[in-house]
Protein backbone atom coordinates (compact mmCIF):
# COMPACT_ATOMS: atom_id res chain seq x y z
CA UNK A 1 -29.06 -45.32 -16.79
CA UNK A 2 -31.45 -42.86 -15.53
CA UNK A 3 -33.57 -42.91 -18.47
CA UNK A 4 -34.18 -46.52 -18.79
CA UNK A 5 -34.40 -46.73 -15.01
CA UNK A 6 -31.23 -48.86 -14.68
CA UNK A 7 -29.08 -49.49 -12.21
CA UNK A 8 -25.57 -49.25 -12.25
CA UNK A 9 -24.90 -53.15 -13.25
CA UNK A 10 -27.27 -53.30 -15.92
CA UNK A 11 -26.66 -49.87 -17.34
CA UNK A 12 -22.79 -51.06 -17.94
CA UNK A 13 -24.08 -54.22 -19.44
CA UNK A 14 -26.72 -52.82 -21.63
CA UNK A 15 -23.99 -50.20 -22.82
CA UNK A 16 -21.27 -53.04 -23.66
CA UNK A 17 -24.18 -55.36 -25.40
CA UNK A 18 -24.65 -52.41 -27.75
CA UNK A 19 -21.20 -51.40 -28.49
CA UNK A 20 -20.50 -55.22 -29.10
CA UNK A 21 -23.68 -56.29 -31.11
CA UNK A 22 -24.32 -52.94 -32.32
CA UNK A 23 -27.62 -50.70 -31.60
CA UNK A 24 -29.33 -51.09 -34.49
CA UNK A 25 -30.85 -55.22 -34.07
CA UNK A 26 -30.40 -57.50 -36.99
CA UNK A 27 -32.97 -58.65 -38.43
CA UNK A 28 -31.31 -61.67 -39.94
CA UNK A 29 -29.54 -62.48 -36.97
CA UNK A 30 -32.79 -62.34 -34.62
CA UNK A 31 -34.17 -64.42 -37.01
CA UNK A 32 -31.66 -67.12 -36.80
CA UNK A 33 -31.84 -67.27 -32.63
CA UNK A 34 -35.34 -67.49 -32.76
CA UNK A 35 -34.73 -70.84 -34.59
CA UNK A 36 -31.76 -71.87 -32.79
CA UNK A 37 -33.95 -71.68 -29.72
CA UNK A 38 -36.63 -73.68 -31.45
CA UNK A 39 -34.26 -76.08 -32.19
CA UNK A 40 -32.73 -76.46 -28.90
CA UNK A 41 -36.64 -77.20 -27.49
CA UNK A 42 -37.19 -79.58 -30.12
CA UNK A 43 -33.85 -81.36 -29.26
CA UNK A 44 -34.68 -81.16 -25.38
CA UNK A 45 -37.89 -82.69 -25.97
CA UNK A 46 -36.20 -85.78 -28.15
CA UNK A 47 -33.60 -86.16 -25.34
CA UNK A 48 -36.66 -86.68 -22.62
CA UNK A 49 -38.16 -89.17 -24.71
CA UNK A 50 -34.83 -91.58 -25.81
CA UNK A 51 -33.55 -90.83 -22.29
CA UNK A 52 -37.11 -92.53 -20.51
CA UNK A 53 -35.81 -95.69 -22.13
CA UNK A 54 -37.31 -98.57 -23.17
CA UNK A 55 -41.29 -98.97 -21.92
CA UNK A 56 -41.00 -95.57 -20.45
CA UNK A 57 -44.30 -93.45 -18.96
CA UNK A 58 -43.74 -90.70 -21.85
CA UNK A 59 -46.67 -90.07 -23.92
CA UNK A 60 -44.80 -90.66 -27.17
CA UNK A 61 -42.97 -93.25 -26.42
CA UNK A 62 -43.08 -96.72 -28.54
CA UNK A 63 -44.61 -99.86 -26.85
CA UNK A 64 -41.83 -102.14 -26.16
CA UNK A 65 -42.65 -105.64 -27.41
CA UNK A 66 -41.70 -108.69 -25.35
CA UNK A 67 -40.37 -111.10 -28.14
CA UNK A 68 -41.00 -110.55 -31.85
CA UNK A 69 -43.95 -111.35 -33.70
CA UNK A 70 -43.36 -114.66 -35.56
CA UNK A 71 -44.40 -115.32 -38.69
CA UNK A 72 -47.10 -117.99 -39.33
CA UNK A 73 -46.28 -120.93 -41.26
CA UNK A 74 -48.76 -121.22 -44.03
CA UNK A 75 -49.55 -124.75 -45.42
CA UNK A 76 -49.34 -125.29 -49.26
CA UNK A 77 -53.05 -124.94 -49.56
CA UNK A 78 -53.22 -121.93 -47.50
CA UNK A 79 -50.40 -120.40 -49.43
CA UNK A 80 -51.65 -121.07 -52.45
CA UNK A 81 -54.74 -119.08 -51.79
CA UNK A 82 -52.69 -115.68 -50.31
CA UNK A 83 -50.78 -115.94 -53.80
CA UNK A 84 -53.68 -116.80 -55.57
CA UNK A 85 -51.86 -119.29 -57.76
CA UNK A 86 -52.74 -122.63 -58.61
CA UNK A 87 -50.84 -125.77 -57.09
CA UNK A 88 -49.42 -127.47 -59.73
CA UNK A 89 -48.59 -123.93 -61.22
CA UNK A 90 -49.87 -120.71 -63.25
CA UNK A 91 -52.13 -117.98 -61.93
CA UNK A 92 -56.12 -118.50 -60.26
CA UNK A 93 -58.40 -116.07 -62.65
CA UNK A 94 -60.88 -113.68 -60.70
């Protein structure tokens, strides 16, 4: 207590952390925490943005379209162009 400059609270505490986890610090286990606490930021951080909702202010949220997007109806001509095929059948040479 004295020698760490600990009062009487913190000395018992320290005292019962080492009998219990043992003095010597695992490297493995330190390890692990370090990314269960990355983790637990990452999920925090994934919570703020589902929980703003749709159209909310975060910076990565998605843009939240009003209606679909609609496909345009092509005519025959049109269509055969985009599939570069020939109207009565067989393939347009480059």
């Amino acid at each position: 207590m004295e020698e760490q400059n600990l009062g009487e609270s913190a000395a018992l505490v320290q005292i019962l952390r080492e009998f219990f986890e043992g003095s010597q610090k695992n490297p493995e286990l330190e390890s692990l925490n370090s990314e269960r606490v990355q983790l637990h930021q990452g999920m925090t951080g994934v919570e703020a943005v589902l929980s703003s909702g749709p159209g909310g202010t975060g910076r990565n949220s998605m843009p939240v379209m009003s209606e679909p997007i609609k496909p345009k109806a092509l005519t025959t001509l049109e269509l055969t162009k985009r599939l570069k095929v020939k109207p009565g059948g067989g393939y347009v040479k480059n």
